[in-house]
Protein backbone atom coordinates (compact mmCIF):
# COMPACT_ATOMS: atom_id res chain seq x y z
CA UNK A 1 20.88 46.07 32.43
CA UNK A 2 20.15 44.70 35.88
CA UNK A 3 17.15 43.05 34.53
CA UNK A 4 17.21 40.74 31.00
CA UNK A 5 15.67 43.41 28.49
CA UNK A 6 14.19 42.61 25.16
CA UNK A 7 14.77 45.25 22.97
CA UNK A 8 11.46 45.61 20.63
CA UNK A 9 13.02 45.12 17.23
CA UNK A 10 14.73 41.51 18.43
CA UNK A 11 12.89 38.15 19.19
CA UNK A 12 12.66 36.59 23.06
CA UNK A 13 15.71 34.94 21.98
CA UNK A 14 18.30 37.86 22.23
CA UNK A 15 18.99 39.51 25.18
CA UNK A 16 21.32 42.30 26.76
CA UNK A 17 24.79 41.28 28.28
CA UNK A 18 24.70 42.57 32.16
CA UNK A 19 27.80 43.61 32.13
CA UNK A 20 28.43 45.56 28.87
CA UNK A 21 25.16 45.94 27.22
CA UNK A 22 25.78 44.44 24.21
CA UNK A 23 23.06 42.11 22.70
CA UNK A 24 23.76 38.46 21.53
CA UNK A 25 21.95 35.44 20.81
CA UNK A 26 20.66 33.53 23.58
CA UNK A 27 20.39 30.36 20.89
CA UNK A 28 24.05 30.70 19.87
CA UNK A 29 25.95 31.51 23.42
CA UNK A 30 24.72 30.78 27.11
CA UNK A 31 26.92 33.70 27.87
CA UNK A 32 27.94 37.00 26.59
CA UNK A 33 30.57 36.02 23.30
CA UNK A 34 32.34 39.38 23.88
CA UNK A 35 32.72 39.38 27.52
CA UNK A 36 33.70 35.61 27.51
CA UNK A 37 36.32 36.38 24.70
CA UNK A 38 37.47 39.30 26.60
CA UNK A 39 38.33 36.73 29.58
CA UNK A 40 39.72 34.88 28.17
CA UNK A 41 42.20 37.44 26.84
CA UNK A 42 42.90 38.52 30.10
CA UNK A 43 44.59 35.77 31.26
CA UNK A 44 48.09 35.81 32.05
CA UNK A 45 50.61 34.53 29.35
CA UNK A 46 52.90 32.40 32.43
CA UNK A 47 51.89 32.16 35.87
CA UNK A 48 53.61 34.43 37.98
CA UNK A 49 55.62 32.12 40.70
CA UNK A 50 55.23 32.33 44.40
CA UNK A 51 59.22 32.95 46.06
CA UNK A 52 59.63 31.19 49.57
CA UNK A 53 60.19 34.16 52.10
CA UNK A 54 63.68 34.14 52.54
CA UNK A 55 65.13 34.68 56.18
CA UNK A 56 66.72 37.79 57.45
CA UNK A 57 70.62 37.51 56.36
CA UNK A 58 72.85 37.66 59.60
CA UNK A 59 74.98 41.28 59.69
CA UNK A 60 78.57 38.79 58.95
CA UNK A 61 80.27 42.90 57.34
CA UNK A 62 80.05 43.63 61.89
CA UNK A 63 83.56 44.47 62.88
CA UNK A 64 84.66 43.11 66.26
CA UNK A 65 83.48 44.60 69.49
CA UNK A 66 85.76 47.42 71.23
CA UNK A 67 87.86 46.64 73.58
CA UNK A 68 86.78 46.26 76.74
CA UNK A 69 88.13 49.76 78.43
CA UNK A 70 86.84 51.46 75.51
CA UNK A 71 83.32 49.83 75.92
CA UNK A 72 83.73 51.37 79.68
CA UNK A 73 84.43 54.90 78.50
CA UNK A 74 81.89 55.17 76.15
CA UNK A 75 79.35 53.56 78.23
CA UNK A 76 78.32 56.84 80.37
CA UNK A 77 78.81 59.14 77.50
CA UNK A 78 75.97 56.71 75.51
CA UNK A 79 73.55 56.45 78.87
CA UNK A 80 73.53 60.33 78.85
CA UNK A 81 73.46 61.06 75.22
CA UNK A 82 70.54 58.76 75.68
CA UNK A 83 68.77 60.33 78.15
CA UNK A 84 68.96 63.40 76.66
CA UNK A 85 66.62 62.03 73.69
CA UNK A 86 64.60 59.68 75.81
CA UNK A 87 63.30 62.77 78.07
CA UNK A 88 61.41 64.99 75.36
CA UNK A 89 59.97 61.63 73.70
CA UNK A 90 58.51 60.58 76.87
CA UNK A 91 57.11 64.22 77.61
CA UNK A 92 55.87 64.13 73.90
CA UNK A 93 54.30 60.54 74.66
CA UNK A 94 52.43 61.77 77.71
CA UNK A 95 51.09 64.23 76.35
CA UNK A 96 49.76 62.32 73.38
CA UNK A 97 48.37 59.57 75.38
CA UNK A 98 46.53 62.43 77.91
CA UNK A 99 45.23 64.34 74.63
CA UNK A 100 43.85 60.74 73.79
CA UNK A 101 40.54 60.44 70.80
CA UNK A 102 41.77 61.08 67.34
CA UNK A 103 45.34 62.46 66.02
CA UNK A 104 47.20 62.64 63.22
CA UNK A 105 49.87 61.25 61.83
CA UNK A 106 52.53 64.14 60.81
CA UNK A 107 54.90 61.23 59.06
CA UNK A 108 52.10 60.81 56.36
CA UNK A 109 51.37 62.52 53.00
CA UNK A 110 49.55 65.94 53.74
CA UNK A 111 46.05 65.82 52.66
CA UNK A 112 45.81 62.71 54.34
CA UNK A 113 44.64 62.25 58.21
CA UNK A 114 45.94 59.17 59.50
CA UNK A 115 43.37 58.15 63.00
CA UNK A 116 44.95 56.73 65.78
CA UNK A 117 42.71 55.41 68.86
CA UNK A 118 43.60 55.87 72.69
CA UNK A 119 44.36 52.57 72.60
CA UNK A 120 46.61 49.90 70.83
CA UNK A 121 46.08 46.70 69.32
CA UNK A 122 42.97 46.79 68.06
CA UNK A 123 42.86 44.01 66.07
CA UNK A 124 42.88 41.92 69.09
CA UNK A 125 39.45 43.33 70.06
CA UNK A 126 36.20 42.60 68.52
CA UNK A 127 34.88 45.97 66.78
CA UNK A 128 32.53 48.38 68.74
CA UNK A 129 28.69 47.88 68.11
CA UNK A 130 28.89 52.19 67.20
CA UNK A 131 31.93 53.78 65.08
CA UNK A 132 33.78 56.13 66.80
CA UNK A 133 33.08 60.35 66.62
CA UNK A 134 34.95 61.83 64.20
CA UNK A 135 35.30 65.61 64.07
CA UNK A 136 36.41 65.49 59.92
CA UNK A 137 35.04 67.53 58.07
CA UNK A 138 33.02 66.95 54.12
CA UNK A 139 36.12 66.24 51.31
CA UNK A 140 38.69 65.56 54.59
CA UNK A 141 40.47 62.33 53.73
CA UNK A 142 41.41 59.75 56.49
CA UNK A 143 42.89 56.79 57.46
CA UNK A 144 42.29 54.81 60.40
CA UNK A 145 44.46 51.62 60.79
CA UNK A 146 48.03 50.19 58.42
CA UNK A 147 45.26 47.85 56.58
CA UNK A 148 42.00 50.32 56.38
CA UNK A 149 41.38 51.56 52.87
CA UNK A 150 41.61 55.47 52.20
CA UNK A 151 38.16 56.94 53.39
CA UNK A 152 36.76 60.41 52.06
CA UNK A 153 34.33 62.14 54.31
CA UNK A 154 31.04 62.69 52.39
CA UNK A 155 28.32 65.22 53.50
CA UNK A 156 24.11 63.52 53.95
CA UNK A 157 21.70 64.88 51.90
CA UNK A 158 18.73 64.61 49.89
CA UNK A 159 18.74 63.22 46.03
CA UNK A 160 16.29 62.00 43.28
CA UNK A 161 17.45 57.99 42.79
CA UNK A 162 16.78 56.40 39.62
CA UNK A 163 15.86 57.55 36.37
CA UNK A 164 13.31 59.25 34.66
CA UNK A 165 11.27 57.67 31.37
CA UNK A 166 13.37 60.33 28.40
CA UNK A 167 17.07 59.03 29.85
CA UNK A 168 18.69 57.18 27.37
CA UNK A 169 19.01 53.88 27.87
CA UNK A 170 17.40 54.28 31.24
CA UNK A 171 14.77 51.08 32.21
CA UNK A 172 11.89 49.65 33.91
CA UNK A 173 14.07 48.36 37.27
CA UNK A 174 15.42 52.01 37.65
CA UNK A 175 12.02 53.03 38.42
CA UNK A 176 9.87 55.19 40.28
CA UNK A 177 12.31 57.51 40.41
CA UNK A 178 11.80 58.74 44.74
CA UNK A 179 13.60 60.70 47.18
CA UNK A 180 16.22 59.36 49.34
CA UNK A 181 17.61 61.17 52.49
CA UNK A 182 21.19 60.14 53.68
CA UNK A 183 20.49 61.59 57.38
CA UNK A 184 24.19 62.55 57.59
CA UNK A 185 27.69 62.12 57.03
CA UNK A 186 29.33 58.80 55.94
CA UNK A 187 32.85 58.04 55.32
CA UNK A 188 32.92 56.48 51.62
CA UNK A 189 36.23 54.57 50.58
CA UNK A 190 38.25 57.18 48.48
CA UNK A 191 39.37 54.33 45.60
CA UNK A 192 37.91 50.85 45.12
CA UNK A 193 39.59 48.43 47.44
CA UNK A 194 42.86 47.15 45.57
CA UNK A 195 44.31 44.03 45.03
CA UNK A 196 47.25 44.71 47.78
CA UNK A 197 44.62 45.35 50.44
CA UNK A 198 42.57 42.56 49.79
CA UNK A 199 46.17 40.40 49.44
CA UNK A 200 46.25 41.07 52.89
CA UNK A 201 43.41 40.11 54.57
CA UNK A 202 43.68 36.64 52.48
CA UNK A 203 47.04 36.24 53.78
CA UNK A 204 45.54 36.88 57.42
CA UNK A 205 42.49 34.81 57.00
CA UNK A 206 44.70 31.51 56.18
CA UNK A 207 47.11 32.19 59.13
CA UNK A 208 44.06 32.68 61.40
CA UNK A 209 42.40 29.38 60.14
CA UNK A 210 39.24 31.58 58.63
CA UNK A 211 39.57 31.61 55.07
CA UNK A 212 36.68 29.98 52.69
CA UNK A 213 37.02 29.33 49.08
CA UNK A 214 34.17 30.99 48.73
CA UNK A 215 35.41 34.67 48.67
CA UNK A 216 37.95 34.95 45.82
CA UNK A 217 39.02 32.79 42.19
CA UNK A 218 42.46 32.40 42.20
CA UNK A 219 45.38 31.13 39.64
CA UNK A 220 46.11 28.86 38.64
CA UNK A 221 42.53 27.14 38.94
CA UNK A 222 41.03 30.41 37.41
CA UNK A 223 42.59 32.10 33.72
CA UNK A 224 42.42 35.36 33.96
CA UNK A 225 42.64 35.68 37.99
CA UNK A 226 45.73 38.07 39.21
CA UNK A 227 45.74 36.77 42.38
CA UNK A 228 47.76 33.45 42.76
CA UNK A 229 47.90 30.75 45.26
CA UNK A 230 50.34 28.31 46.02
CA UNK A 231 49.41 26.42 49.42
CA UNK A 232 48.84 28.47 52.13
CA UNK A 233 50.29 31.74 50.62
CA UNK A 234 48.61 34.43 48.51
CA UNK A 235 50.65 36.57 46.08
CA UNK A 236 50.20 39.01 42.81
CA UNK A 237 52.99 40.65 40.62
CA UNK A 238 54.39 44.03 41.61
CA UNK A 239 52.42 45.63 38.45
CA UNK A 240 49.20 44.57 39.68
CA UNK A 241 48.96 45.53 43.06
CA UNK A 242 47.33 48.85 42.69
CA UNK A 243 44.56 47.33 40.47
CA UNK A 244 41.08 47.38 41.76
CA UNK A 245 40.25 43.42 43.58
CA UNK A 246 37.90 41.39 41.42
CA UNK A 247 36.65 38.17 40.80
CA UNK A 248 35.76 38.62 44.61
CA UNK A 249 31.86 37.54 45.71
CA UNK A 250 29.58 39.17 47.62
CA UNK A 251 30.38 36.91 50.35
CA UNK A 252 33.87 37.85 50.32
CA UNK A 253 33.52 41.54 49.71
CA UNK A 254 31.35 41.34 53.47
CA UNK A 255 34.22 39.52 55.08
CA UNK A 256 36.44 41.55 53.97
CA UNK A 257 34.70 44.59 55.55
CA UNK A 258 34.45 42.66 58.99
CA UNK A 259 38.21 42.10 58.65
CA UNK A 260 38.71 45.38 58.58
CA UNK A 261 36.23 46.81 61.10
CA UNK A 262 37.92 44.37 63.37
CA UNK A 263 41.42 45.62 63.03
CA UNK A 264 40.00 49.29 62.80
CA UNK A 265 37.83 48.92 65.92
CA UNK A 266 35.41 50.46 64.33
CA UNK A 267 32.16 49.08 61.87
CA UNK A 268 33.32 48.87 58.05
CA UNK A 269 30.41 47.71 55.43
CA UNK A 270 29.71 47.37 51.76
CA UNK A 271 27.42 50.79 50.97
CA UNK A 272 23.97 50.58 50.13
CA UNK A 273 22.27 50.57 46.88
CA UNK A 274 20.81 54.58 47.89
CA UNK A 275 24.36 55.37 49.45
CA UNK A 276 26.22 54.26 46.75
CA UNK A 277 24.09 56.20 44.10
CA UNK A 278 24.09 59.36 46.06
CA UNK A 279 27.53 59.37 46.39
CA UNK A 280 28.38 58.01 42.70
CA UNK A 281 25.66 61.04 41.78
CA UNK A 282 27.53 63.89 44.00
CA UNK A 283 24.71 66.55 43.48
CA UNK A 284 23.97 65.73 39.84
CA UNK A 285 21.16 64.89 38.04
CA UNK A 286 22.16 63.86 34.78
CA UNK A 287 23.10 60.91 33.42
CA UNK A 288 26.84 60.54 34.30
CA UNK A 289 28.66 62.43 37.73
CA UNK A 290 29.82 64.96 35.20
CA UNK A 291 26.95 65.39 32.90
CA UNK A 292 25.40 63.73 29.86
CA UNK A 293 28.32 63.69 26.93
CA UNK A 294 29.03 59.88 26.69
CA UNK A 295 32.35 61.38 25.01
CA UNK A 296 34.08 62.80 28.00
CA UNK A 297 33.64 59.18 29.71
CA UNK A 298 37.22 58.56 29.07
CA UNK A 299 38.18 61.48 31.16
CA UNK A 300 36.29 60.23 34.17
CA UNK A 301 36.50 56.38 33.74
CA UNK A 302 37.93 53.36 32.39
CA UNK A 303 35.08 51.86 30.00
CA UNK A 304 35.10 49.92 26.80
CA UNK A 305 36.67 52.62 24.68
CA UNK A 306 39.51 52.29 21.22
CA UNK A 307 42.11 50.92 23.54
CA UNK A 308 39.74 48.08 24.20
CA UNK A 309 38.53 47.51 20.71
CA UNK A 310 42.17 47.33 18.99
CA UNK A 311 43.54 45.03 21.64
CA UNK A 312 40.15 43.00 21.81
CA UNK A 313 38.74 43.30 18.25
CA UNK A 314 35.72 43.90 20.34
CA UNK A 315 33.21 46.66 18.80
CA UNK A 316 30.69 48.43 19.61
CA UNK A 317 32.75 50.64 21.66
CA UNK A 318 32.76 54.17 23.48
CA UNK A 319 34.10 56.73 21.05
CA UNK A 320 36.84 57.83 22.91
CA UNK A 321 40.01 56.34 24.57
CA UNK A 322 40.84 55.98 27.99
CA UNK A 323 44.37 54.13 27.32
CA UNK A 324 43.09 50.73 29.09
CA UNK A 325 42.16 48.19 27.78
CA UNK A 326 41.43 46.10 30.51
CA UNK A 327 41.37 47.23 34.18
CA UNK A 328 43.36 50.40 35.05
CA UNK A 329 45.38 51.24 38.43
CA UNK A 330 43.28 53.03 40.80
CA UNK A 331 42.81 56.43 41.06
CA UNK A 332 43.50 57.28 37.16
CA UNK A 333 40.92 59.80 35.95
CA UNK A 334 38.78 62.53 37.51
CA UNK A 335 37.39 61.83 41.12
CA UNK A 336 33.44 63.33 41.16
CA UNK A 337 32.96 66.31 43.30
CA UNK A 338 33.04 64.10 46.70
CA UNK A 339 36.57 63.40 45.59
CA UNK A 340 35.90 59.60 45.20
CA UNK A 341 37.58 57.89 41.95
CA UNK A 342 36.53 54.97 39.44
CA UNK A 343 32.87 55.52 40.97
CA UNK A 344 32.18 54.67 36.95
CA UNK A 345 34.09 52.50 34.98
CA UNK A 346 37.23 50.13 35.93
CA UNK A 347 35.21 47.32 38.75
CA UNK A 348 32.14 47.36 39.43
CA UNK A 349 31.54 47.07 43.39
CA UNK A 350 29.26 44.99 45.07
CA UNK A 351 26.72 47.18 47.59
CA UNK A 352 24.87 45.50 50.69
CA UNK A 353 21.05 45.15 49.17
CA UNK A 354 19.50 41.81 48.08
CA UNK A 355 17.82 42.28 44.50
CA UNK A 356 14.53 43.71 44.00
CA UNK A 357 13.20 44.25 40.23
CA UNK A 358 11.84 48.13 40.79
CA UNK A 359 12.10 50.44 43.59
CA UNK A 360 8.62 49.79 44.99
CA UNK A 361 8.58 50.23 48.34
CA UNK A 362 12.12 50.90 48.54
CA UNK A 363 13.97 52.69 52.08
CA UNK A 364 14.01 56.34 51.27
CA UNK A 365 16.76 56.67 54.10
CA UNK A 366 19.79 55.13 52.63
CA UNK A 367 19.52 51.99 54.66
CA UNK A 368 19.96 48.80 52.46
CA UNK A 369 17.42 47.09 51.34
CA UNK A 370 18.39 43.60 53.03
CA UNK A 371 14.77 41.82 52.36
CA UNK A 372 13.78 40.20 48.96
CA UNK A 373 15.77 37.64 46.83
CA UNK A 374 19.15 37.68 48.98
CA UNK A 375 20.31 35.19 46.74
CA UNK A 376 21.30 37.51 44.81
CA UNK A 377 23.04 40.86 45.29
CA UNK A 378 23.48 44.24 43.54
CA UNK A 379 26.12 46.07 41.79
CA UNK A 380 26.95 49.36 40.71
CA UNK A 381 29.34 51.14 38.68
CA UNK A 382 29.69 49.12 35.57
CA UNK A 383 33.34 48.05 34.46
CA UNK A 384 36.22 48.68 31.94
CA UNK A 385 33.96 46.76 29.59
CA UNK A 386 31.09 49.05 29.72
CA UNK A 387 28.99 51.33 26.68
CA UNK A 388 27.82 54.45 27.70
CA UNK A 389 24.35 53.21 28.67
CA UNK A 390 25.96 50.64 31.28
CA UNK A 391 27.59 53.31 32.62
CA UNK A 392 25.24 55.97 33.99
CA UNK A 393 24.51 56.52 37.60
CA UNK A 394 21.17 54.95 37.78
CA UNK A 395 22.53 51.72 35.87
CA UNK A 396 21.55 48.70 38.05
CA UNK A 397 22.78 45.02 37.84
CA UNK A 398 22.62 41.91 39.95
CA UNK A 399 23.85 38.50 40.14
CA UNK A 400 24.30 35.64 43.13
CA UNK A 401 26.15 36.33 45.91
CA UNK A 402 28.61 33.50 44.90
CA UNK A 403 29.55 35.22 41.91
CA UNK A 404 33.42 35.85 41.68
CA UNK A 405 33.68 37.89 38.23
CA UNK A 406 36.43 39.82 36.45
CA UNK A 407 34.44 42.52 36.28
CA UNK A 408 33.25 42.95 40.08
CA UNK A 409 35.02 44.58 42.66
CA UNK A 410 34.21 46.41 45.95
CA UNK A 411 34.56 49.74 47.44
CA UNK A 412 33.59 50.62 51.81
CA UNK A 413 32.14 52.83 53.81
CA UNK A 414 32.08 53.71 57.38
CA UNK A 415 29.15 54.98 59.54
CA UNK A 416 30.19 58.31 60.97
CA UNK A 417 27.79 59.33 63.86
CA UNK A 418 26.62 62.57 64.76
């Protein structure tokens, strides 16, 4: 729960875990035994070890050059064969660069638009104040630099955010329940940002002089943390690349989005607390994106399920089994009906608003609630630890911005104007 919730048949002293529900004792354990325990048990046997880049090897299996007569015969058969390539390309670059705005990229995966601007090097430039047009269409997938996460275009609309008094589990903070309009279409990041992407903009930040300790816990200063450093370089195993980014903070989720808008050319930002529940919703009303059966959870999310319990000796548990017991690859069970996976389950993700205890007086047009105690910032989602109640779409949580968790993640969006 976002808020610390006294169920009616404990004492003051026990309270409910924010990030998997479960109750404990307050008198016994500062902090959550199970979650602590579960930690602790995700922390890697040997630290992986960073290789120094090795130079390019020199090309020693080169024969010797022709002789120099043959060089002189082949020489105009080579300058023609090469014109004769060199003269479509440049008609087919012409034409590109006087079509100009958006295009896409016929080398990549279908399915997948890949955006490329008029213009080059955009990372040099500081991004526009306005995103660019973009004439995509609801469900269209995109692209739009070699760093940007995968973006799925969702369609504005009007939904019911929160919950109502009879939904299980449901509580005070979730409440009034009011209508929120998302005045039109927003590009919403298709996976939770991975540990790969986020590799890279660490990587950047250190060459450029930028990075802060503040964004990310690393090994070997931090058990459990995937991502190691060793001086100025960043690295993860191979097998962990595709796994959702935690133990990131607020503060480093944002920078990571203005990384991105910057090499983009275009504004990337954490969603909103509204945007992120109308698109984790998707049209529903129920308690979960695909209805209210806490059983089929493992078909739509990694949560705290058998897997979990028999490699944790962690109970109470979902009753079902997802196969994970700790965070999965991204991607791995049923997107919603926007097409956007792990909105449940796996990392939770950070979203823009500071913390408010109820939704009095709350935008009703998606915008993020940035006044109130910025301290500390909201989350959404739940994580591979979750019960069934910590997963539903109204489920709200908080902590300070500082916080770098194993459980919290991030996931963008991009403004698309009209």
């Amino acid at each position: 729960m976002a808020m610390t919730d006294i169920e009616s048949t404990f004492q003051p002293r026990f309270t409910r875990c924010r990030f998997c529900s479960r109750i404990y004792d307050v008198a016994v354990s500062a902090e959550c035994p199970e979650c602590r325990r579960l930690q602790t048990l995700a922390a890697p046997a040997e630290k992986p070890t960073v290789s120094p880049e090795k130079p390019p090897a020199s090309d020693s299996t080169a024969g010797p050059a022709p002789p120099a007569a043959k060089r002189s015969r082949l020489g105009p058969r080579i300058m023609i064969a090469s014109a004769l390539v060199a003269l479509p390309l440049a008609a087919l670059g012409a034409w590109l660069a006087l079509s100009g705005g958006e295009r896409a990229d016929l080398r990549k995966p279908a399915g997948i638009i890949v955006l490329s601007p008029a213009r080059e090097h955009r990372e040099e430039r500081a991004p526009t104040a306005e995103a660019r047009r973009l004439t995509l269409k609801p469900g269209e997938a995109f692209k739009e630099c070699d760093v940007c996460p995968e973006m799925v275009v969702v369609p504005g609309g009007s939904f019911l955010m929160g919950s109502s008094t009879t939904e299980e589990g449901s509580s005070a903070d979730e409440r009034p329940q009011h209508t929120v309009t998302i005045g039109g279409n927003l590009a919403v990041g298709k996976f939770e940002v991975t540990i790969r992407q986020f590799l890279e903009f660490l990587n950047a930040a250190v060459q450029e002089g930028k990075f802060s300790e503040s964004w990310i816990a690393t090994a070997p200063e931090t058990g459990g943390a995937p991502i190691v450093r060793s001086g100025v370089r960043f690295s993860v195993k191979a097998e962990d690349e595709q796994l959702p980014v935690t133990f990131v903070s607020w503060n480093g989720a944002v920078a990571y989005a203005g990384w991105v808008s910057k090499r983009a050319n275009t504004p990337y930002r954490l969603l909103s607390e509204a945007e992120w529940e109308y698109a984790a919703r998707a049209g529903s009303r129920t308690a979960y994106y695909f209805g209210d059966d806490a059983l089929r959870l493992c078909e739509h999310a990694n949560v705290g399920d058998h897997t979990a319990m028999k490699k944790s000796s962690f109970s109470p548990v979902t009753d079902c089994d997802d196969g994970f017991a700790g965070l999965a690859p991204v991607g791995k069970f049923k997107p919603n009906a926007f097409g956007l996976y792990d909105m449940l389950g796996n990392a939770a993700e950070w979203i823009e608003d500071c913390w408010h205890r109820s939704y009095e007086g709350a935008p009703n047009d998606g915008s993020a609630w940035t006044s109130g105690d910025c301290r500390s910032r909201a989350f959404r989602g739940g994580s591979y630890n979750g019960l069934p109640i910590g997963l539903r779409s109204a489920q709200r949580y908080f902590h300070p911005a500082t916080t770098r968790s194993t459980f919290i993640g991030l996931r963008l969006a991009r403004p698309i104007p009209p």
